[in-house]
N, C-alpha and C. Protein backbone atom coordinates (compact mmCIF):
# COMPACT_ATOMS: atom_id res chain seq x y z
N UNK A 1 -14.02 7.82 22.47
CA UNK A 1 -13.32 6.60 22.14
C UNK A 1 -11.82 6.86 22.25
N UNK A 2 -11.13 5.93 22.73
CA UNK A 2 -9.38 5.95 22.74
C UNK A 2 -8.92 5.36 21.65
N UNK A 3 -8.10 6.14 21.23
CA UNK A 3 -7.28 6.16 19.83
C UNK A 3 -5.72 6.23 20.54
N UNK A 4 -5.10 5.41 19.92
CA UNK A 4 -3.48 5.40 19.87
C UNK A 4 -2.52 5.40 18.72
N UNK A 5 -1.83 6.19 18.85
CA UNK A 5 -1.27 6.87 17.74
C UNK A 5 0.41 6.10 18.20
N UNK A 6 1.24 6.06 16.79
CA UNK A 6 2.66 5.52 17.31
C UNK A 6 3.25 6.38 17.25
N UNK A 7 4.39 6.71 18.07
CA UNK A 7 4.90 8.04 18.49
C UNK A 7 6.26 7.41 18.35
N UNK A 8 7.61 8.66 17.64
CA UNK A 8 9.29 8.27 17.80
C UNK A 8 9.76 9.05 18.91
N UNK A 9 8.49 9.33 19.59
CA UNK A 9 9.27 9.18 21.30
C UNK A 9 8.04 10.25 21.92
N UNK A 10 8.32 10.83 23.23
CA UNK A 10 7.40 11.38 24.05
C UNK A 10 6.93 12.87 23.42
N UNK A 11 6.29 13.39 23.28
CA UNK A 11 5.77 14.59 23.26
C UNK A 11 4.31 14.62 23.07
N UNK A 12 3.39 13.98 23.61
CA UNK A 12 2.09 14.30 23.21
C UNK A 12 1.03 14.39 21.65
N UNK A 13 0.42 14.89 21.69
CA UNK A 13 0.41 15.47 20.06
C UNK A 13 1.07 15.83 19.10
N UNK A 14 2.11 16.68 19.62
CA UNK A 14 3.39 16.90 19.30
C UNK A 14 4.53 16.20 18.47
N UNK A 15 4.37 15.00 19.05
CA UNK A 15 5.20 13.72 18.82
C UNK A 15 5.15 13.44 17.14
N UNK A 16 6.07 12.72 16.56
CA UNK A 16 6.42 12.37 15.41
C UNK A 16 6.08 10.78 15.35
N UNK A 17 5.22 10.84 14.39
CA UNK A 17 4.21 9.62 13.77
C UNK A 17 5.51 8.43 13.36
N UNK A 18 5.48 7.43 14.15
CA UNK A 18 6.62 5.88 13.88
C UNK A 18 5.95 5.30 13.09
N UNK A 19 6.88 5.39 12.05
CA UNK A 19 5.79 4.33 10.80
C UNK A 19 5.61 2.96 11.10
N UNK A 20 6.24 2.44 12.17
CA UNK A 20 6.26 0.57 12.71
C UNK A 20 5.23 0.84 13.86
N UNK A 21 4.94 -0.25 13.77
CA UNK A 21 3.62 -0.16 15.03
C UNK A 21 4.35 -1.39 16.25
N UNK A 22 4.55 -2.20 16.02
CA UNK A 22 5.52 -3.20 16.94
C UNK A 22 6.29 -2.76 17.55
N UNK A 23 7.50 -2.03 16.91
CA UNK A 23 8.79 -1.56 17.39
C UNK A 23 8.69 0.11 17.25
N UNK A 24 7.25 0.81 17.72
CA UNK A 24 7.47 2.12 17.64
C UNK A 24 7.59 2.22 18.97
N UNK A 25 8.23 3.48 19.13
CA UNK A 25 9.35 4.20 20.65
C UNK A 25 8.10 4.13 21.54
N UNK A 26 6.79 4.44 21.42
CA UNK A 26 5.70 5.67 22.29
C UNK A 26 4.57 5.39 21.52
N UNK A 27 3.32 4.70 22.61
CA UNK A 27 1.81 5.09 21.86
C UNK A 27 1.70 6.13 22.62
N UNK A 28 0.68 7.13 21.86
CA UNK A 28 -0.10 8.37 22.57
C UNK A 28 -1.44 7.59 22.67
N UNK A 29 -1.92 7.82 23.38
CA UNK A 29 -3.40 7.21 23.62
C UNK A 29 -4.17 8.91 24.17
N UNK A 30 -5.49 9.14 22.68
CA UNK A 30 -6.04 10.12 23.25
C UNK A 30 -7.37 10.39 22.65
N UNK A 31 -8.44 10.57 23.72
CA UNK A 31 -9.65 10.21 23.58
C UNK A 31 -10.32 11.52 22.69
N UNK A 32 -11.41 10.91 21.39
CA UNK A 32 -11.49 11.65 20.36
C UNK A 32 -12.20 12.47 20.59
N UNK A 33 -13.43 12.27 21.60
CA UNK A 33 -14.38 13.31 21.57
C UNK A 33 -13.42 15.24 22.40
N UNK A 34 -12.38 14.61 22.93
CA UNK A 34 -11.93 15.67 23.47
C UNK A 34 -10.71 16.30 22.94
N UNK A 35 -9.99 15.33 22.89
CA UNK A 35 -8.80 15.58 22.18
C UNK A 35 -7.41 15.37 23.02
N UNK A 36 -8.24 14.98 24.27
CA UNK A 36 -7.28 15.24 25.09
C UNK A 36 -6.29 14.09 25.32
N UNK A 37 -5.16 13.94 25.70
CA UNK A 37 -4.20 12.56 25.62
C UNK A 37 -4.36 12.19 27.15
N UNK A 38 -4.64 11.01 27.09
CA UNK A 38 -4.81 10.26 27.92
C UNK A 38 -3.95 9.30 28.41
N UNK A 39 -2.86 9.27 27.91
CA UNK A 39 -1.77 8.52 28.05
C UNK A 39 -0.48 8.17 27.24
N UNK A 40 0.64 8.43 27.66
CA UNK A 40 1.97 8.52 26.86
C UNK A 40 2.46 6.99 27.62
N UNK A 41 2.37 6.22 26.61
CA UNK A 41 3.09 4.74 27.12
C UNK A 41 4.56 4.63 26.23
N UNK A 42 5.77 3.89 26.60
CA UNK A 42 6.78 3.48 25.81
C UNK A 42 6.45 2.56 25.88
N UNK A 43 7.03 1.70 24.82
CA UNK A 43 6.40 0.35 24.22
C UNK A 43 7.04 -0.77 24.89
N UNK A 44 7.12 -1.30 25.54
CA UNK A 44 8.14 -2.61 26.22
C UNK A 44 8.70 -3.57 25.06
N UNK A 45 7.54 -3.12 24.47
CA UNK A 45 8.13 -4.75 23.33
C UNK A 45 9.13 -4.15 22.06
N UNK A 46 9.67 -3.02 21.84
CA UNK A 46 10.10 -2.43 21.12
C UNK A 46 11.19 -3.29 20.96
N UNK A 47 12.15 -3.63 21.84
CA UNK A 47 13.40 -4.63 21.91
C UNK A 47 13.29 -6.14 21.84
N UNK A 48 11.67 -6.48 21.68
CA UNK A 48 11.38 -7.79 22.35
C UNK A 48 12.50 -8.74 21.16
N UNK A 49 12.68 -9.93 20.84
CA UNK A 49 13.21 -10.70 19.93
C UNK A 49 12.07 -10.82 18.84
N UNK A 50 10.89 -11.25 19.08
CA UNK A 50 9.80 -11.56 18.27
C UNK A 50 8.49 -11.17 19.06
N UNK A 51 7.95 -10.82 18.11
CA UNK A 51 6.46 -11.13 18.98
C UNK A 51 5.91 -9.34 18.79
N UNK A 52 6.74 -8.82 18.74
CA UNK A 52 6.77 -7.07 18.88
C UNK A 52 5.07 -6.41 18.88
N UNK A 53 4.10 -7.20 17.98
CA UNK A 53 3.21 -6.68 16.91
C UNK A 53 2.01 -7.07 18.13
N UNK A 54 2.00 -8.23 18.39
CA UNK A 54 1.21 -8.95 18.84
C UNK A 54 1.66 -8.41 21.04
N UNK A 55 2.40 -8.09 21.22
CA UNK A 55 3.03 -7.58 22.60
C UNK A 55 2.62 -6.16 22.82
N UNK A 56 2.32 -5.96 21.51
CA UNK A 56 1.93 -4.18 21.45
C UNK A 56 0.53 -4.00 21.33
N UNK A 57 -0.25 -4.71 20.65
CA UNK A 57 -1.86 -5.23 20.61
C UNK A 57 -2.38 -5.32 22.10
N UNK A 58 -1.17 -5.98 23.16
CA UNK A 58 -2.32 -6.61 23.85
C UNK A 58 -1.90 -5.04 25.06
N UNK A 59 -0.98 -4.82 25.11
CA UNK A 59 -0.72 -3.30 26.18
C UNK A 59 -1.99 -2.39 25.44
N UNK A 60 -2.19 -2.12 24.19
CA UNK A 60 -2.86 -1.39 23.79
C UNK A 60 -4.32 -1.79 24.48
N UNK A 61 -4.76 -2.58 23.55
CA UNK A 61 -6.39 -3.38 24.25
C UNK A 61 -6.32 -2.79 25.55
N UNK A 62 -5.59 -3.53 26.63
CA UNK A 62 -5.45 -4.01 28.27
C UNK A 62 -5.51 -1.75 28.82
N UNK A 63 -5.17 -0.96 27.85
CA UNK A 63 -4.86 0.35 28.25
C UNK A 63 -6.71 0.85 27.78
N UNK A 64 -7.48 0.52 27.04
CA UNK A 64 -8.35 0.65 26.73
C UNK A 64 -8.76 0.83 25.47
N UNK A 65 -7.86 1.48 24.52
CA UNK A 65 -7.66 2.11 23.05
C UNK A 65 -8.74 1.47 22.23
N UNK A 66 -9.55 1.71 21.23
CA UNK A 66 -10.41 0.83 20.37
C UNK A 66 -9.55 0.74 18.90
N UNK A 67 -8.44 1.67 18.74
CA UNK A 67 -7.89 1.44 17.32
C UNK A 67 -6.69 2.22 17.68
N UNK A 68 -5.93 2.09 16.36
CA UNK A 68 -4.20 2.12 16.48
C UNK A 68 -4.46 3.22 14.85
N UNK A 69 -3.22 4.23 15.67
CA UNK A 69 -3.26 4.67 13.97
C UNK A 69 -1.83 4.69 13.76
N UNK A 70 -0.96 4.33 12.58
CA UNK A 70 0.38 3.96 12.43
C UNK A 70 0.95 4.00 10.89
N UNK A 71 1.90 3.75 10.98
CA UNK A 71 2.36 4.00 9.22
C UNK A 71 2.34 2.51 8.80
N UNK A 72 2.85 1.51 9.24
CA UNK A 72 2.53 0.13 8.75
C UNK A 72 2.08 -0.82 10.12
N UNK A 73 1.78 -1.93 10.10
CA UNK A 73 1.47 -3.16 10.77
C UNK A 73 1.79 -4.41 9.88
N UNK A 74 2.59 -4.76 10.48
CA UNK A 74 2.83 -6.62 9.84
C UNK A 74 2.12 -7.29 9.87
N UNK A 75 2.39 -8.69 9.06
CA UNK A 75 1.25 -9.38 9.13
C UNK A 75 0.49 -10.34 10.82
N UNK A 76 1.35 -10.44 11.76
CA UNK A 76 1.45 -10.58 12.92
C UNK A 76 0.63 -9.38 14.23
N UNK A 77 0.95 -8.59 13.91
CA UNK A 77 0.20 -7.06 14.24
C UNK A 77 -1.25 -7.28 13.79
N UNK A 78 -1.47 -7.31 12.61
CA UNK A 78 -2.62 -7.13 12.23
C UNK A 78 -3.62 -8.44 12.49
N UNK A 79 -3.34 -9.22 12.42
CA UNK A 79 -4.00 -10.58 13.29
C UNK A 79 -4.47 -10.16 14.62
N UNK A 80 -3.39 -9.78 15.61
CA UNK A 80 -3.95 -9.88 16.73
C UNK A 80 -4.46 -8.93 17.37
N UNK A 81 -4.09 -7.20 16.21
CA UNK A 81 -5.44 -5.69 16.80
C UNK A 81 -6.49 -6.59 16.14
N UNK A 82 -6.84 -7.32 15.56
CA UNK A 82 -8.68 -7.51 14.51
C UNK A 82 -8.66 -8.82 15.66
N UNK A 83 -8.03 -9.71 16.30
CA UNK A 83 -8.46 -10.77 16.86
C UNK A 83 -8.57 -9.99 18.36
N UNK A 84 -8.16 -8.94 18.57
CA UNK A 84 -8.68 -7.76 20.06
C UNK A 84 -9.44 -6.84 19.61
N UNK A 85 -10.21 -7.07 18.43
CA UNK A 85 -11.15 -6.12 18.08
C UNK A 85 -11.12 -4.77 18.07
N UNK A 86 -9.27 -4.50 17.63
CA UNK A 86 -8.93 -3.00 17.19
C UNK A 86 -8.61 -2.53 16.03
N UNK A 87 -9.51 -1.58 16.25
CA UNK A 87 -9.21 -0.49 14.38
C UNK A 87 -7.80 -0.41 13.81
N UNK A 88 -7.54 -0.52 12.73
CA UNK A 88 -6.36 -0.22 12.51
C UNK A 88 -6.38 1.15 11.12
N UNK A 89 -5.46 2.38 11.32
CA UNK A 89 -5.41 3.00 10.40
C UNK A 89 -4.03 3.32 9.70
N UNK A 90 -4.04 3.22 8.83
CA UNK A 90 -2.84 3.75 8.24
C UNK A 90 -2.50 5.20 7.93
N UNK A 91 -1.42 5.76 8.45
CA UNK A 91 -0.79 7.61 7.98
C UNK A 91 0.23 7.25 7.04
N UNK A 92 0.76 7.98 5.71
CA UNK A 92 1.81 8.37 5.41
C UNK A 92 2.24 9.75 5.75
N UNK A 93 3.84 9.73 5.45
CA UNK A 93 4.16 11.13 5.72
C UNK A 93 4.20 11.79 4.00
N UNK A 94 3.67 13.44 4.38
CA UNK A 94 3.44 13.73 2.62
C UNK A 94 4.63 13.67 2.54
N UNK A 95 4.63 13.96 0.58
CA UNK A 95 6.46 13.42 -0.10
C UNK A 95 7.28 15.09 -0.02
């Protein structure tokens, strides 16, 4: 299954977890049974005016991903991963 993770910029696994899911820099997209990353996207909609949540849902879906893992999702975000029938998980960073 493809999992996408929000990334504050390129590095793979590597990469540092964006707690915004709309306006994060980089999804990693990487399939679980292997581990392997399947794709480093920058987000187009990061700058968009509005819409960020829902612009990032549909690149995700359209890339294949079945769920998003992220530090938050708005209420806009989260409408339209569950209305594209994607998982959503939440990370904090420890204190």
């Amino acid at each position: 299954m493809l999992i996408a993770f929000t990334a504050a910029g390129k590095g793979g696994l590597k990469a540092e977890v964006d707690p915004r899911f709309g306006r994060a820099a980089c999804f990693v997209i990487v399939e679980t049974e292997s581990g392997e990353v399947m794709a480093e996207l920058e987000n187009p909609a990061v700058r968009a005016d509005h819409g960020a949540g829902p612009q990032a849902a549909s690149l995700l879906a359209e890339r294949g991903a079945r769920g998003v893992v992220s530090g938050d999702f708005g209420p806009k975000a989260k409408a339209a991963l569950e209305g594209l029938g994607l998982g959503m998980w939440r990370i904090t960073k420890p204190a």
